[in-house]
PDB file of N, CA and C in Angstrom:
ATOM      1  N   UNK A   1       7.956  24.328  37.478  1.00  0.00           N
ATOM      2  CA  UNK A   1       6.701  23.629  37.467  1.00  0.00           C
ATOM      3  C   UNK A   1       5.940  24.012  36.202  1.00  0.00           C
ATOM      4  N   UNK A   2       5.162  23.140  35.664  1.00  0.00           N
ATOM      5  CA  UNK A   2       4.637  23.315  34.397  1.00  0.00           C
ATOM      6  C   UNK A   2       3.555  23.993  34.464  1.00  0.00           C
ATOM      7  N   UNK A   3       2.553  24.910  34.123  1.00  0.00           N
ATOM      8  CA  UNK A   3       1.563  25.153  34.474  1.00  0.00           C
ATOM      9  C   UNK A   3       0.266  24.873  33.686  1.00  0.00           C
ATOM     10  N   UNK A   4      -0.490  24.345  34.344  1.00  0.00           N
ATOM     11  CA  UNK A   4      -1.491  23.410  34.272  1.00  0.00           C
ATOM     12  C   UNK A   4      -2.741  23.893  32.898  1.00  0.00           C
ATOM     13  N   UNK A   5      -2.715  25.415  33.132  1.00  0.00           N
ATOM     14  CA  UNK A   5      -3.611  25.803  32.134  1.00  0.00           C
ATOM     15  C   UNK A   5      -3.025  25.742  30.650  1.00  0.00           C
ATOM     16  N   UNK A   6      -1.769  24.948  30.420  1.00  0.00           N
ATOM     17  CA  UNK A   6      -1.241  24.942  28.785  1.00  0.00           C
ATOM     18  C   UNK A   6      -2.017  23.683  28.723  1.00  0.00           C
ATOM     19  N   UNK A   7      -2.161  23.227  27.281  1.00  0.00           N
ATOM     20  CA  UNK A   7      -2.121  22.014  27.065  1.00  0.00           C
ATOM     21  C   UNK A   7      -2.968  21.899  25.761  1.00  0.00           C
ATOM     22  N   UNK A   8      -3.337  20.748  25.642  1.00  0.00           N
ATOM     23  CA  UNK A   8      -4.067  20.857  24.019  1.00  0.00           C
ATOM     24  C   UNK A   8      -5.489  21.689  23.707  1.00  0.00           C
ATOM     25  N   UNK A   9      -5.345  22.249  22.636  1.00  0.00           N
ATOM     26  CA  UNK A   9      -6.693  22.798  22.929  1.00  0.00           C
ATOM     27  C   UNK A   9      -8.143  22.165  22.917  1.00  0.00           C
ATOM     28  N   UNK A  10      -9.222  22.966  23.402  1.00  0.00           N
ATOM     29  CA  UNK A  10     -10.099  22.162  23.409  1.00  0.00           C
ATOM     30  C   UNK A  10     -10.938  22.871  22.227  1.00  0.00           C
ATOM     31  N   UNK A  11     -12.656  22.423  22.398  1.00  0.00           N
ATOM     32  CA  UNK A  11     -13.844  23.282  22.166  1.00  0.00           C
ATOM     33  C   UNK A  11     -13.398  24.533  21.268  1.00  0.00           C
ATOM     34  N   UNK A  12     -13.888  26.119  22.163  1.00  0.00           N
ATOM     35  CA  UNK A  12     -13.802  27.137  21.526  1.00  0.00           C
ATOM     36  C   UNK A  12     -12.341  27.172  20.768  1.00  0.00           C
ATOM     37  N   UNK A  13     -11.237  26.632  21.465  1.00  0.00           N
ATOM     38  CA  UNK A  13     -10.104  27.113  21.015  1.00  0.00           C
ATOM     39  C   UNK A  13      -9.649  26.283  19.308  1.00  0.00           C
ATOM     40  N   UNK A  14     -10.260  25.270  19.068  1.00  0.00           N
ATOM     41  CA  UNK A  14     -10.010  24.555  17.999  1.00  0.00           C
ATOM     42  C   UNK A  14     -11.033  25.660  16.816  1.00  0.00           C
ATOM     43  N   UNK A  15     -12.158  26.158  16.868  1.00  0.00           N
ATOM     44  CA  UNK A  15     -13.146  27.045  16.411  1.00  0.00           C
ATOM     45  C   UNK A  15     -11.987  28.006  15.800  1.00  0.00           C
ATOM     46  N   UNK A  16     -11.568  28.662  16.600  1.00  0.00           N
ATOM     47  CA  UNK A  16     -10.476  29.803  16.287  1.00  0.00           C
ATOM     48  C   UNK A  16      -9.760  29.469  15.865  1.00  0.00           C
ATOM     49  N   UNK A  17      -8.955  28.220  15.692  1.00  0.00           N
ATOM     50  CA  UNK A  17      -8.084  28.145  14.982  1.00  0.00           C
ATOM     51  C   UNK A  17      -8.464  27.760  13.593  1.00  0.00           C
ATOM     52  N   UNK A  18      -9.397  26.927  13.538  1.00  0.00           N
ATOM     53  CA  UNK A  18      -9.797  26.717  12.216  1.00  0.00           C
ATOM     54  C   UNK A  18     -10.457  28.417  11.689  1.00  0.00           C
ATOM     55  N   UNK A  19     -11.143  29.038  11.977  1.00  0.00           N
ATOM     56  CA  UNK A  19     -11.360  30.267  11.812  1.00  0.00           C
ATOM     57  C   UNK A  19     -10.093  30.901  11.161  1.00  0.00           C
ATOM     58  N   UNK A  20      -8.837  31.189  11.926  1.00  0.00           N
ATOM     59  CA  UNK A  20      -7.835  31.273  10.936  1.00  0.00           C
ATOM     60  C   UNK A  20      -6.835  30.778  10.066  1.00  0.00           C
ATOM     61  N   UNK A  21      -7.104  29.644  10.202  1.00  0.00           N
ATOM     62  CA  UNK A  21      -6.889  28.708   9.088  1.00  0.00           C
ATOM     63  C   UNK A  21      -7.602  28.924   7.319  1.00  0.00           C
ATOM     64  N   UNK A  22      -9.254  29.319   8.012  1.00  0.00           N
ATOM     65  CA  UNK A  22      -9.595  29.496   6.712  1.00  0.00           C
ATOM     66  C   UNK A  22      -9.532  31.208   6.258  1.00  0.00           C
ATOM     67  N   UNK A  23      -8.877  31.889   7.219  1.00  0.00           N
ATOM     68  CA  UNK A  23      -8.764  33.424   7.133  1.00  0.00           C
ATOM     69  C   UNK A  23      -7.574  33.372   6.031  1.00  0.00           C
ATOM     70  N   UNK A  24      -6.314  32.516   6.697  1.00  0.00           N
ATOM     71  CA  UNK A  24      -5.090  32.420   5.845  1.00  0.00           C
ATOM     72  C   UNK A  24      -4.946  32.345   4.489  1.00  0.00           C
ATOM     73  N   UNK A  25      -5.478  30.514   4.623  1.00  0.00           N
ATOM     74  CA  UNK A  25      -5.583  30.283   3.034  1.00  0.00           C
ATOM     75  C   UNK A  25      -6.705  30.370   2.280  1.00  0.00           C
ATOM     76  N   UNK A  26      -7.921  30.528   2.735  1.00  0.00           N
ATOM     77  CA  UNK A  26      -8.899  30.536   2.174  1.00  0.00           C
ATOM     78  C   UNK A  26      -9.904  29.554   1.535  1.00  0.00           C
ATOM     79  N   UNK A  27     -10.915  29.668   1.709  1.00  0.00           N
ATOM     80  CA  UNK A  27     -12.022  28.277   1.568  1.00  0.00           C
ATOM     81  C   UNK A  27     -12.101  27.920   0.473  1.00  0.00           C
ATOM     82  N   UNK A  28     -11.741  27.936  -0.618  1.00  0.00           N
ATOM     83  CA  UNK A  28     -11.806  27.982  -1.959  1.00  0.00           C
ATOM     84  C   UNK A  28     -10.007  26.615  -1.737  1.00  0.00           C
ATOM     85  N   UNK A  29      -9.431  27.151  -0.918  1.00  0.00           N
ATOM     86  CA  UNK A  29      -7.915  26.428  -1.002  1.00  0.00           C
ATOM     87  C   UNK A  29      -7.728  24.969   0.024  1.00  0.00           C
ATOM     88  N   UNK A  30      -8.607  25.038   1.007  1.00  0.00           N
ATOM     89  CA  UNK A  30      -8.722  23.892   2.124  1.00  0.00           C
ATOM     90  C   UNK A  30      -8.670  22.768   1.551  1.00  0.00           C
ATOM     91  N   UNK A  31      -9.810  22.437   0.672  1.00  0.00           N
ATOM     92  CA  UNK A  31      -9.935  20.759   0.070  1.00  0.00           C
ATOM     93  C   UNK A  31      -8.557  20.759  -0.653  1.00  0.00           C
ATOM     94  N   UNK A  32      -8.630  21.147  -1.825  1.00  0.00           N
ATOM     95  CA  UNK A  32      -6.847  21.007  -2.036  1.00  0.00           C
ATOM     96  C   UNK A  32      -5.442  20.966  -1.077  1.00  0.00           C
ATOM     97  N   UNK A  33      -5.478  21.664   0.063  1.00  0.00           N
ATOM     98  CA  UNK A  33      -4.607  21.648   0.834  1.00  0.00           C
ATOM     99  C   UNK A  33      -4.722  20.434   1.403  1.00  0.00           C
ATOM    100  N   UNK A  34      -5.855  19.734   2.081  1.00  0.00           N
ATOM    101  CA  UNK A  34      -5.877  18.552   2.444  1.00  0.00           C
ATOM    102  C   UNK A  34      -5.807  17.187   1.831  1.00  0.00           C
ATOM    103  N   UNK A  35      -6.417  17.485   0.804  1.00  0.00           N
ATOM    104  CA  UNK A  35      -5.771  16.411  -0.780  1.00  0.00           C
ATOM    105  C   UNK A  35      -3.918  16.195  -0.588  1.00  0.00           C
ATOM    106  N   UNK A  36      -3.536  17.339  -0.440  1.00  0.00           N
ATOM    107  CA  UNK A  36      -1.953  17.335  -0.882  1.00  0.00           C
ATOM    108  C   UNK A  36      -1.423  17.268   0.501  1.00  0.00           C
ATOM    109  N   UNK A  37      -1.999  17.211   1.496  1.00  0.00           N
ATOM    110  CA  UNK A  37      -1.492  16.872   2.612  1.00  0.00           C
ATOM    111  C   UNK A  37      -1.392  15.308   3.005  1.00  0.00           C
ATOM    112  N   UNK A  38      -2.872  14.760   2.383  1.00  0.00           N
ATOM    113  CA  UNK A  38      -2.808  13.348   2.785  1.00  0.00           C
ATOM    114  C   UNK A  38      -1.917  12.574   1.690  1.00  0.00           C
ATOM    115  N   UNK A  39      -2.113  13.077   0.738  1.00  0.00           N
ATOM    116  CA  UNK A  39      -1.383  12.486  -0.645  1.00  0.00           C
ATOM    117  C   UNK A  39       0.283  11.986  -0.094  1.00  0.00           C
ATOM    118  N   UNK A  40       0.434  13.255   0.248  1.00  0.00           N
ATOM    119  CA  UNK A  40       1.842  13.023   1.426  1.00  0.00           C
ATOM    120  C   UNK A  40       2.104  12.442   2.757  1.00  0.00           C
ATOM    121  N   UNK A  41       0.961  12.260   3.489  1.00  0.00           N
ATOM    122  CA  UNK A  41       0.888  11.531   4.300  1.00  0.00           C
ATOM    123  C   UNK A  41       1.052   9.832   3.566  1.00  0.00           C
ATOM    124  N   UNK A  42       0.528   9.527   2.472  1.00  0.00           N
ATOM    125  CA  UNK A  42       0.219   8.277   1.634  1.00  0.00           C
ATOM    126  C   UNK A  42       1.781   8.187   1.722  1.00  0.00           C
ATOM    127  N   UNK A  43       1.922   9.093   1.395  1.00  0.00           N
ATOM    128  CA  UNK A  43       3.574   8.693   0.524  1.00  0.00           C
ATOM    129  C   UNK A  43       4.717   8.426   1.720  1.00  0.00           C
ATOM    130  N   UNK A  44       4.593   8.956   2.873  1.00  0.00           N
ATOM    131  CA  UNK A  44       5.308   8.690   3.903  1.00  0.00           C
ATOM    132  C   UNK A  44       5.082   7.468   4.334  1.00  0.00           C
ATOM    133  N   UNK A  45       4.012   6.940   4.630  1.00  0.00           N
ATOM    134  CA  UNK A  45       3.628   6.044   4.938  1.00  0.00           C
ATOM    135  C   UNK A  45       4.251   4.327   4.535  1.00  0.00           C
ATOM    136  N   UNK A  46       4.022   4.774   2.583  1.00  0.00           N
ATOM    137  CA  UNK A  46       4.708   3.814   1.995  1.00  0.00           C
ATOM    138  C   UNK A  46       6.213   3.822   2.267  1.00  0.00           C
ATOM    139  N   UNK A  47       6.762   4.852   1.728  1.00  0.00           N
ATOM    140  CA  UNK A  47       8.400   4.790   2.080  1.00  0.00           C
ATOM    141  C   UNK A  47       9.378   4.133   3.601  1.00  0.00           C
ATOM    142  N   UNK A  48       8.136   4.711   4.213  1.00  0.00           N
ATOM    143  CA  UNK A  48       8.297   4.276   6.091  1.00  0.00           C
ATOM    144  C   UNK A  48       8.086   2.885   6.051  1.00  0.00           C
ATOM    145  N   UNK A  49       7.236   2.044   5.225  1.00  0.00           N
ATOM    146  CA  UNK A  49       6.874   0.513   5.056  1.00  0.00           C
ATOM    147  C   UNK A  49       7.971  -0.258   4.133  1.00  0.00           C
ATOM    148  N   UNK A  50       8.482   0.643   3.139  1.00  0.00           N
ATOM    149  CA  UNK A  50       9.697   0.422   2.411  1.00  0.00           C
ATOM    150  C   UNK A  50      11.073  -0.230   3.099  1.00  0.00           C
ATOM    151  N   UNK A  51      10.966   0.740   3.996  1.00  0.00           N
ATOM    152  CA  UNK A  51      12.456   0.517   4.881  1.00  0.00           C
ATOM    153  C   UNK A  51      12.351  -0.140   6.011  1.00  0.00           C
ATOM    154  N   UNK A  52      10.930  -0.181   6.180  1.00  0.00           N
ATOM    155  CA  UNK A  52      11.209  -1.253   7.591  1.00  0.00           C
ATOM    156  C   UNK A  52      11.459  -2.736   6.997  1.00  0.00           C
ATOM    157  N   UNK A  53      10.350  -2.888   5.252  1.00  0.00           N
ATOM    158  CA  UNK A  53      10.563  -4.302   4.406  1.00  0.00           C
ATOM    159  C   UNK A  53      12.206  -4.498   4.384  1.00  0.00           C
ATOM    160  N   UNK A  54      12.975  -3.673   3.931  1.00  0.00           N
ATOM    161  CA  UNK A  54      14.096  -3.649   3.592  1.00  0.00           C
ATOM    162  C   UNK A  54      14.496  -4.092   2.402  1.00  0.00           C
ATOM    163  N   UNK A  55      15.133  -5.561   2.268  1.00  0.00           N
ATOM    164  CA  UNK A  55      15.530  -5.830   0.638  1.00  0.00           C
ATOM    165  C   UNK A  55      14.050  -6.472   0.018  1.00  0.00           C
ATOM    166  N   UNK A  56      13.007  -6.621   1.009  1.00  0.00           N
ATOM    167  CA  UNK A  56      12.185  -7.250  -0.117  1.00  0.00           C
ATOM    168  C   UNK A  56      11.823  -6.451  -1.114  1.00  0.00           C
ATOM    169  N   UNK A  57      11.638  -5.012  -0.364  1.00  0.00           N
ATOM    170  CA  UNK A  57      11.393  -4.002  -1.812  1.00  0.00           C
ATOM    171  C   UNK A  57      12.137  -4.243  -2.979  1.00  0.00           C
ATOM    172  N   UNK A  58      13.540  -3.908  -2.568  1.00  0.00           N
ATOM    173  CA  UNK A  58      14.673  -3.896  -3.360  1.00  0.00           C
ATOM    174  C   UNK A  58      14.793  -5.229  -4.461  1.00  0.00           C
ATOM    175  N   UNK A  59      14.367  -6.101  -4.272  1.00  0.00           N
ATOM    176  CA  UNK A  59      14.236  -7.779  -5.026  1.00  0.00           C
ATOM    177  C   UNK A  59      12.579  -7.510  -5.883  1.00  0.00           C
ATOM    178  N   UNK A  60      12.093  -6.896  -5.475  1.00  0.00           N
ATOM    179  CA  UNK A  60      10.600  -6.776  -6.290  1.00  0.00           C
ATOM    180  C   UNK A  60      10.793  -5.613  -6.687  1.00  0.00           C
ATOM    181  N   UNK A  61      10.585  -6.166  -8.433  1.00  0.00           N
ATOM    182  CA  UNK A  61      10.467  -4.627  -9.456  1.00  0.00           C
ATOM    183  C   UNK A  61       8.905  -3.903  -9.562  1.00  0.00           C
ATOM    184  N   UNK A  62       8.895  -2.955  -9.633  1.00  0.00           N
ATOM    185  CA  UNK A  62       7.643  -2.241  -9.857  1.00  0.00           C
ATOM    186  C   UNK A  62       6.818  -3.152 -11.490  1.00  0.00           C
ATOM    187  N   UNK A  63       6.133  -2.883 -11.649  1.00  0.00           N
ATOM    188  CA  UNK A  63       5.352  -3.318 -13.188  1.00  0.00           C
ATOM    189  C   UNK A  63       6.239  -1.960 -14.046  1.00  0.00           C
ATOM    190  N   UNK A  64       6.007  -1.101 -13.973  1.00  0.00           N
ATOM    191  CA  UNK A  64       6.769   0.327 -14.352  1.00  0.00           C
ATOM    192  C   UNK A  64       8.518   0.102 -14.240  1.00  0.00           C
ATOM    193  N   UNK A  65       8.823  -0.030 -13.533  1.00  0.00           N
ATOM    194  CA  UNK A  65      10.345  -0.861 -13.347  1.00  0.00           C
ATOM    195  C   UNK A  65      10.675  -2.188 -14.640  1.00  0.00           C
ATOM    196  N   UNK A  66      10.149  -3.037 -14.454  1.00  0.00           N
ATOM    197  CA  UNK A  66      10.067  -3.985 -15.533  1.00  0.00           C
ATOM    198  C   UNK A  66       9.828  -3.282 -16.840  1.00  0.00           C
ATOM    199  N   UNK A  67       9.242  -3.230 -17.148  1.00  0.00           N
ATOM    200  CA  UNK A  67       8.185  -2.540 -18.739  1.00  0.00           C
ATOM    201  C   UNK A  67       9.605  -1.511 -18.977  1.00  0.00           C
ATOM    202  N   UNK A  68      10.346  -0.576 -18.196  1.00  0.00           N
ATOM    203  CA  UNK A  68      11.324   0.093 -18.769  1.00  0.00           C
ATOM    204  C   UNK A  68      12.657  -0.681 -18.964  1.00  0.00           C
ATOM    205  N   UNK A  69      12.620  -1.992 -18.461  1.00  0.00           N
ATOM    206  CA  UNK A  69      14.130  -2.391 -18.232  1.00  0.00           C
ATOM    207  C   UNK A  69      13.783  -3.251 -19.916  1.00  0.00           C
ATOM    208  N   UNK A  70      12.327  -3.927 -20.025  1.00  0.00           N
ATOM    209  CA  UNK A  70      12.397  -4.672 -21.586  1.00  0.00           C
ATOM    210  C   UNK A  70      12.280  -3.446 -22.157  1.00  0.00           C
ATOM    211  N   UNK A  71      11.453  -2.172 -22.280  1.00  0.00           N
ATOM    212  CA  UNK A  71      12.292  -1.396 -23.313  1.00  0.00           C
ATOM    213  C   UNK A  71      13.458  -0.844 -23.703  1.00  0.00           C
ATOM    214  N   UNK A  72      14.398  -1.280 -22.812  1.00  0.00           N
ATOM    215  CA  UNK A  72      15.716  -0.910 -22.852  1.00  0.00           C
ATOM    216  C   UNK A  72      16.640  -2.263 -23.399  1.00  0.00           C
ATOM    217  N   UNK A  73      16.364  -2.978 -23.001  1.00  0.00           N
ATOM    218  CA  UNK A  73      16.661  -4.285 -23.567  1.00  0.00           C
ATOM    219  C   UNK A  73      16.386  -4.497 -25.126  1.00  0.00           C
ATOM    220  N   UNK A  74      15.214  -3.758 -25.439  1.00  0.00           N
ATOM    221  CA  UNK A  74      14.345  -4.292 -26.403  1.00  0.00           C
ATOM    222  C   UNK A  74      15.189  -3.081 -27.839  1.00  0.00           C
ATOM    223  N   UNK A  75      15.489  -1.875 -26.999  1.00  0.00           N
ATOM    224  CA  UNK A  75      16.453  -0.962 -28.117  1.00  0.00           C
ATOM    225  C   UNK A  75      17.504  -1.176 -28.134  1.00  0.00           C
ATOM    226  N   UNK A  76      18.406  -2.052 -27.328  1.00  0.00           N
ATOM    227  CA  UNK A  76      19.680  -2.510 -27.418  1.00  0.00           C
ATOM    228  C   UNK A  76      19.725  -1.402 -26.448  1.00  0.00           C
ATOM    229  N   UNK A  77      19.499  -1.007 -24.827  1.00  0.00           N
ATOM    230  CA  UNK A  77      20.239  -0.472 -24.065  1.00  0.00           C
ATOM    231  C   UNK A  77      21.001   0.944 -24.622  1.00  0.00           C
ATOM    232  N   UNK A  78      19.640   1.694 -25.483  1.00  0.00           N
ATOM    233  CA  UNK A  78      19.556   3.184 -25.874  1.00  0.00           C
ATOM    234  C   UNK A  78      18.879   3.449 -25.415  1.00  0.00           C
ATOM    235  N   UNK A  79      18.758   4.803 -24.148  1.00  0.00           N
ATOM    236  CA  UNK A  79      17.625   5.471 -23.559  1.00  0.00           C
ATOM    237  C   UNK A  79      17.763   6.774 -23.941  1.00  0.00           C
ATOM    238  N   UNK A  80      16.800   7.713 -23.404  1.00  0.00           N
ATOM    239  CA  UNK A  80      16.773   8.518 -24.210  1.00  0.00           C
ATOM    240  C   UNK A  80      17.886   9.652 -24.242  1.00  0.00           C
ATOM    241  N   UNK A  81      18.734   9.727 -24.225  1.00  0.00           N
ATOM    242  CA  UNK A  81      20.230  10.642 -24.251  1.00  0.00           C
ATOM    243  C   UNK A  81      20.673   9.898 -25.386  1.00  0.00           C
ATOM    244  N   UNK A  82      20.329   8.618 -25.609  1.00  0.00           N
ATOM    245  CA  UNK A  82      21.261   8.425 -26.889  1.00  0.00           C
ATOM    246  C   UNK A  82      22.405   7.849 -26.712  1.00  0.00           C
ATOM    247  N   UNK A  83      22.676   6.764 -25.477  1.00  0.00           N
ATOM    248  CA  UNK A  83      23.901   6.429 -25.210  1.00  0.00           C
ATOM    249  C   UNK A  83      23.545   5.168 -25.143  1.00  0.00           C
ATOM    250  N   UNK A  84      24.688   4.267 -25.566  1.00  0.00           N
ATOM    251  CA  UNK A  84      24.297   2.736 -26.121  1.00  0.00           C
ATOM    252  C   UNK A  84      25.182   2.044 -24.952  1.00  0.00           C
ATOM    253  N   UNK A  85      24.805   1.111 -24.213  1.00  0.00           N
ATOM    254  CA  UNK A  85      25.498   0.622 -22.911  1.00  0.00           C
ATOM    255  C   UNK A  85      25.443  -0.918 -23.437  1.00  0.00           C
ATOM    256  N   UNK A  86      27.200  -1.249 -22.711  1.00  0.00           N
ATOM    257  CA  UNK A  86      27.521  -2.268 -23.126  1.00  0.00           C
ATOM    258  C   UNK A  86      26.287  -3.256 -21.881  1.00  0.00           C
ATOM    259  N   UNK A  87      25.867  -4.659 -22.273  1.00  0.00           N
ATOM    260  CA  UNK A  87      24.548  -5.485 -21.315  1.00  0.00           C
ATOM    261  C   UNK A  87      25.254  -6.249 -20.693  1.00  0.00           C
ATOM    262  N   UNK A  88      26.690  -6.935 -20.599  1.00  0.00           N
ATOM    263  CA  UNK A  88      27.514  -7.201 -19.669  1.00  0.00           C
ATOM    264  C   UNK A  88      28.378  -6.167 -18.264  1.00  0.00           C
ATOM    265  N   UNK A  89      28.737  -5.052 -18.629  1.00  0.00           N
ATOM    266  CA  UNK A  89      29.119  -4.100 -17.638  1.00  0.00           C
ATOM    267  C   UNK A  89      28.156  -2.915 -17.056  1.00  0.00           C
ATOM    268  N   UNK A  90      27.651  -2.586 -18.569  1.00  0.00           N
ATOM    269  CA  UNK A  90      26.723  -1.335 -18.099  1.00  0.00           C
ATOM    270  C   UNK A  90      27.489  -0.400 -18.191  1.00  0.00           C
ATOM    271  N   UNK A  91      28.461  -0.279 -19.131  1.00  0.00           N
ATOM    272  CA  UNK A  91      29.434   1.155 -19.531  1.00  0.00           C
ATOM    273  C   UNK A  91      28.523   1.511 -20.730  1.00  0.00           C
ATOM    274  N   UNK A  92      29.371   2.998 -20.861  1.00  0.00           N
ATOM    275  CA  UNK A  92      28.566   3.321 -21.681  1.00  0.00           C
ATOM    276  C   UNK A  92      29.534   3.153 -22.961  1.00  0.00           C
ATOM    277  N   UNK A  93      29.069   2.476 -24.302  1.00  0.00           N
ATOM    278  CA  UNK A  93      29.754   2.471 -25.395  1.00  0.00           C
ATOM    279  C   UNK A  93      29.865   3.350 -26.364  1.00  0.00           C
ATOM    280  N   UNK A  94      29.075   3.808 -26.634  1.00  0.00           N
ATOM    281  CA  UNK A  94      28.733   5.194 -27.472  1.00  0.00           C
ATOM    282  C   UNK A  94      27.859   6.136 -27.591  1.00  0.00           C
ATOM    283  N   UNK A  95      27.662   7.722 -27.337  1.00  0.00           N
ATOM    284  CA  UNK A  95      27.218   8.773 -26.860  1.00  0.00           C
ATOM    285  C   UNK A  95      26.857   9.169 -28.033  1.00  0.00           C
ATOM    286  N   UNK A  96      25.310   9.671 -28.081  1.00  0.00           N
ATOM    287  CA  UNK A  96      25.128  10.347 -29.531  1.00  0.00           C
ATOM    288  C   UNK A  96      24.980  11.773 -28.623  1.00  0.00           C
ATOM    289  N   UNK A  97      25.549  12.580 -29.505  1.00  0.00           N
ATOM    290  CA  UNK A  97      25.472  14.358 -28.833  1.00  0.00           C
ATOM    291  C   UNK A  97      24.739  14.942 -30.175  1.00  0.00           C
ATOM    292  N   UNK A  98      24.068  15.918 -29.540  1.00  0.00           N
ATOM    293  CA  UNK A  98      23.861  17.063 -30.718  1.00  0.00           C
ATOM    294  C   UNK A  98      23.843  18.383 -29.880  1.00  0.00           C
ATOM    295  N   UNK A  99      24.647  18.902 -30.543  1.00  0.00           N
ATOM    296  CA  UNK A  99      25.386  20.705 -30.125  1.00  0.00           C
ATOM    297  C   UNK A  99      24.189  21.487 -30.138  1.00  0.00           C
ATOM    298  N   UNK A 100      23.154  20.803 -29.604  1.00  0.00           N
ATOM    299  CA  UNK A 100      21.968  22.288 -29.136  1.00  0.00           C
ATOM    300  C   UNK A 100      22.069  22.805 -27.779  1.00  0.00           C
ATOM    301  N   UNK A 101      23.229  21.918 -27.077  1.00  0.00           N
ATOM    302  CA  UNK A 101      23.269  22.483 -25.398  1.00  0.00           C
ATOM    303  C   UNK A 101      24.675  23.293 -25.611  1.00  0.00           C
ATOM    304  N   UNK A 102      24.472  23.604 -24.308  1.00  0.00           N
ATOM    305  CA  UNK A 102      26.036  23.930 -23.928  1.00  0.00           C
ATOM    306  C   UNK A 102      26.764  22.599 -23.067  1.00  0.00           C
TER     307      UNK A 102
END
């Protein structure tokens, strides 16, 4: 049997918890924590709306999506590594390297 006195908290008990909430991280850190909490909440939100759309996302380019595909178009399909891709396959035709990596 479950017992009756669990359950969500109420009143005093929400007090205390926020009490150590701001013991933890500290009041100086809350507004930021909640900034970057909802920011992520935003972002779930969209992605979760993403996939329920399905291909309509996928068929609509971003403005940012576009604008990089004509600058890529626009250098002859050189981005920035330096590799020149054929605009019929999308292989890559020629690799510029420079020996500063391993």
């Amino acid at each position: 049997m479950i017992n009756p006195m669990i359950g969500m908290p109420q009143g005093a008990e929400w007090l205390v918890i926020l009490a150590i909430v701001v013991l933890v991280f500290g009041a100086a850190k809350l507004p930021e924590l909640a900034r970057s909490s909802g920011q992520a909440l935003r972002i779930f939100k969209t992605e979760t709306k993403d996939l329920r759309d399905g291909d309509k996302a996928d068929k609509q380019a971003t403005a940012e999506q576009r604008e990089i595909e004509t600058r890529n178009e626009a250098t002859g399909a050189t981005g920035s590594t330096g590799a020149t891709t054929d605009p019929a396959t999308g292989e890559v035709v020629h690799e510029r390297r420079d020996d500063t990596t391993a």
